[in-house]
Protein backbone atom coordinates (compact mmCIF):
# COMPACT_ATOMS: atom_id res chain seq x y z
CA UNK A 1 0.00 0.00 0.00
CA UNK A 2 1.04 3.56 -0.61
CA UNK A 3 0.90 5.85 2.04
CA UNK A 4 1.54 9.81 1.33
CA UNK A 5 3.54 11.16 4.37
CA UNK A 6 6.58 13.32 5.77
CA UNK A 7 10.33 12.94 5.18
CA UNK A 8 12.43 14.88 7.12
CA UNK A 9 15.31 16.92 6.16
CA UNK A 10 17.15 19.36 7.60
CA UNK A 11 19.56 19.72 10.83
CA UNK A 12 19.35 18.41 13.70
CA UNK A 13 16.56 20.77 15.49
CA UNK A 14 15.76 22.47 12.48
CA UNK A 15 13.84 20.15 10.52
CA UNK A 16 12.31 20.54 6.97
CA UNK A 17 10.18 17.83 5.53
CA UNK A 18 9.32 16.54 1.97
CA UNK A 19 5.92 15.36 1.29
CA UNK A 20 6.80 11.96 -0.91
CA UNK A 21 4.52 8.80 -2.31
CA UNK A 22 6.03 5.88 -0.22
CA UNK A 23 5.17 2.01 0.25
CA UNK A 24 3.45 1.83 3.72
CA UNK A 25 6.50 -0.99 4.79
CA UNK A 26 9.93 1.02 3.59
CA UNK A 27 11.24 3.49 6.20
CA UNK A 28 9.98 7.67 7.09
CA UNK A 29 13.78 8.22 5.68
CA UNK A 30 13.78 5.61 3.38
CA UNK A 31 12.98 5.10 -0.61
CA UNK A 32 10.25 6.92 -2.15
CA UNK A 33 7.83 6.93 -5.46
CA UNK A 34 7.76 10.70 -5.87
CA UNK A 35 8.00 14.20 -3.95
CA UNK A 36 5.02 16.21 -4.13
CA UNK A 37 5.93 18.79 -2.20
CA UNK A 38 7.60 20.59 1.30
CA UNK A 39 6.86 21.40 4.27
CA UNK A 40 8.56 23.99 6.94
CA UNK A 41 7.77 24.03 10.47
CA UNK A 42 10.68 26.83 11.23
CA UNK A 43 9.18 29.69 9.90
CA UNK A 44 6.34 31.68 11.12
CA UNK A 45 4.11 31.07 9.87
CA UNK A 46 5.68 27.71 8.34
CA UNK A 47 5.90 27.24 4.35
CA UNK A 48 3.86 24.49 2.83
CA UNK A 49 3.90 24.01 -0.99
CA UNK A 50 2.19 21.07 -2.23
CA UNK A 51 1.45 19.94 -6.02
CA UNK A 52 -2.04 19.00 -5.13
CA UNK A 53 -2.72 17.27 -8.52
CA UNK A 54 -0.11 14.88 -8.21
CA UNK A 55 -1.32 14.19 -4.88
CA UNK A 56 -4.99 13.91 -5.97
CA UNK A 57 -3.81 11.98 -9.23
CA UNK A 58 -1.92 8.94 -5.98
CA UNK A 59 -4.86 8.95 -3.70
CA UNK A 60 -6.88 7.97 -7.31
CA UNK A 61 -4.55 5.20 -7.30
CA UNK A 62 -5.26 4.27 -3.91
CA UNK A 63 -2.57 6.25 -1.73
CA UNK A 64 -3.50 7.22 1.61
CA UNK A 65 -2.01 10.11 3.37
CA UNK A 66 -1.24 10.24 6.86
CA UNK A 67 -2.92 12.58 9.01
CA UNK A 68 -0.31 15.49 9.04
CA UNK A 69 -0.61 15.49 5.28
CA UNK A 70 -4.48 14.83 5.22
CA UNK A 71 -4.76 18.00 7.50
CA UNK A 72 -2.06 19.90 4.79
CA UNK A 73 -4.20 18.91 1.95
CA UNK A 74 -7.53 20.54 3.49
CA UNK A 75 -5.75 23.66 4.32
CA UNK A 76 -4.26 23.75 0.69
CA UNK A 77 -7.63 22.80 -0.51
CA UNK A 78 -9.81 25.69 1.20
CA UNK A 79 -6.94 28.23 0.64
CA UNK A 80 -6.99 27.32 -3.52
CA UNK A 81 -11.16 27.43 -3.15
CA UNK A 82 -10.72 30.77 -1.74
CA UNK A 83 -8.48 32.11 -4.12
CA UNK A 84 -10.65 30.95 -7.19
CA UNK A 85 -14.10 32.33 -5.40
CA UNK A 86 -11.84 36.08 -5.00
CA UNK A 87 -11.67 35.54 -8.99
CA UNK A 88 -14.72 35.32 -10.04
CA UNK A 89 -16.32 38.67 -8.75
């Protein structure tokens, strides 16, 4: 199975993370299908870019993210449904 999730990067106590298409068994650090995206946690507010139609186009194919990306992809989601109401005035 194919889980969406986290890979960190980064220094020690100053992490950075890559949002990557993994098989559920390999390792969080370990070989990957595909980067998505990033995610930041230093900044504030923290930087997350996410290609959401790759990540729509793996959950079609039976991905699952895990719940730190699920919550990502809602945010990213209501921000982009925003955005596109603002344009349509």
């Amino acid at each position: 199975m194919l889980r969406i999730r986290l890979r960190r990067q980064g220094a020690k106590k100053a992490p950075s993370y890559r949002i990557v298409v993994a098989d559920a068994r390999k390792p969080r650090d370990g070989g990957f299908k595909e980067i998505i995206g990033h995610y930041d946690p230093m900044p504030n507010p923290s930087i997350v870019k996410i290609d959401v139609e790759r990540a729509e186009y793996w959950i079609a194919r039976g991905a699952q993210p895990s719940d730190p990306v699920k919550r990502m992809l809602k945010k990213k989601a209501s921000v982009e449904a925003v955005k596109s109401d603002e344009g349509t005035d």
